[in-house]
Protein backbone atom coordinates (compact mmCIF):
# COMPACT_ATOMS: atom_id res chain seq x y z
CA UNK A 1 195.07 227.68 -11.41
CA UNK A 2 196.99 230.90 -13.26
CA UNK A 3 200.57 229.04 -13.57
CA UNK A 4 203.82 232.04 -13.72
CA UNK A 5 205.68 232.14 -16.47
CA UNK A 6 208.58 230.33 -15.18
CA UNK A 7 206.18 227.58 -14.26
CA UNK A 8 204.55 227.40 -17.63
CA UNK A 9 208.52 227.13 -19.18
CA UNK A 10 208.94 224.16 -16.82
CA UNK A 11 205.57 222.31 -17.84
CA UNK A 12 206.39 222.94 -21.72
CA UNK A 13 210.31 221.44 -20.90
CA UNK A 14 209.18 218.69 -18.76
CA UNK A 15 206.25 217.72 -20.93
CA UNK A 16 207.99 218.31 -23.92
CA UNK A 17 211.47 216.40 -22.54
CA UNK A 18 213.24 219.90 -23.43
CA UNK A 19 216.74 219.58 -22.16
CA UNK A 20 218.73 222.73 -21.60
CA UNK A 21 221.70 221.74 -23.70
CA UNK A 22 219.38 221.57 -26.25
CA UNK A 23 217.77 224.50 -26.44
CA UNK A 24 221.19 226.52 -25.76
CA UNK A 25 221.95 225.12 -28.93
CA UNK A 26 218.90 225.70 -31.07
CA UNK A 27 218.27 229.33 -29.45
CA UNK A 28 221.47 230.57 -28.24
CA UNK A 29 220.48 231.13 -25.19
CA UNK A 30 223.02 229.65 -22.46
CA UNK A 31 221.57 226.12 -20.94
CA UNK A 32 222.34 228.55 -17.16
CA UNK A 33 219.92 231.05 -18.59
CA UNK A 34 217.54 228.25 -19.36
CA UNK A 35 217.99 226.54 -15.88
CA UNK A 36 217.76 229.53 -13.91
CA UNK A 37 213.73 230.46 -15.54
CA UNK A 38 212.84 227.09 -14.83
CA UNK A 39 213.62 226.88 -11.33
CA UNK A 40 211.98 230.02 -10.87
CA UNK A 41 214.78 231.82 -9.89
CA UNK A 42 214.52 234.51 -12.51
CA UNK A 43 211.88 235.78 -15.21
CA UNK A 44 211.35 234.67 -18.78
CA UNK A 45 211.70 237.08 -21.37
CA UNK A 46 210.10 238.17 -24.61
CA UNK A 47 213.17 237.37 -26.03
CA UNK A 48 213.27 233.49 -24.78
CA UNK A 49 209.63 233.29 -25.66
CA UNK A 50 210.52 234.76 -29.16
CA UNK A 51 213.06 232.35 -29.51
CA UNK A 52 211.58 229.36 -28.54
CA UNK A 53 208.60 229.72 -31.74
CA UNK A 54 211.05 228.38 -33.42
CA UNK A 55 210.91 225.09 -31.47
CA UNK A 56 207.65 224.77 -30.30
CA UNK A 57 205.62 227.85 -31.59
CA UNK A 58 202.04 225.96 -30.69
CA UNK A 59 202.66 227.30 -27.30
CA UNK A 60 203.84 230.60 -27.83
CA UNK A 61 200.96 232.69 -26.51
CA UNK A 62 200.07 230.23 -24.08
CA UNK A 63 203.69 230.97 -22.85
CA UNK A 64 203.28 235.03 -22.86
CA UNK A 65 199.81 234.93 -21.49
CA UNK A 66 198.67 231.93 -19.78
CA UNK A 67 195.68 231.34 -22.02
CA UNK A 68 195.08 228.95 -25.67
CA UNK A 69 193.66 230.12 -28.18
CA UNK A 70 193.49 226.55 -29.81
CA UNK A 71 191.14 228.06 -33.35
CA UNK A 72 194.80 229.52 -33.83
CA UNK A 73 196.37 226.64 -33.16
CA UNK A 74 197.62 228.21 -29.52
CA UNK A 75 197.48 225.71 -27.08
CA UNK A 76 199.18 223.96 -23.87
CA UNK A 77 201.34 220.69 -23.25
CA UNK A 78 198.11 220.08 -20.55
CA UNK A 79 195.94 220.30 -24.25
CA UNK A 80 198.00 218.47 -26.63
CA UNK A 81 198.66 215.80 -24.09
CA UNK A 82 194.62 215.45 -23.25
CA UNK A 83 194.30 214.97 -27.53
């Protein structure tokens, strides 16, 4: 099953336990911005993906694309929480 970006963000927060408070504060981004991709009711951005390397960056291109690439250390919550 090919999740949507939005859904990917909202495996990665709730597998993660990614609160929106805190990742307004470590990216800037408001917590409303954050909410809002989540819940589907808008698209995530380059710019959010971008900023959430800095966080989490094993899941970067599995964030942009939908797919691991786990020789470069890309991966998905689903694979680091099978490990």
């Amino acid at each position: 099953m090919k999740l949507t970006p939005s859904e990917r963000l909202s495996l990665l927060m709730d597998t993660e336990k990614l609160k929106t408070p805190f990742l307004e504060q470590r990216t800037g981004i408001k917590a409303d911005r954050w909410k809002n991709v989540k819940s589907g009711r808008t698209e995530l951005r380059v710019s959010e993906v971008e900023a959430l390397k800095y966080i989490c960056p094993e899941y970067c291109y599995w964030l942009a694309t939908g797919e691991e690439l786990p020789e470069a250390g890309q991966i998905s919550p689903i694979s680091k929480k099978a490990k």
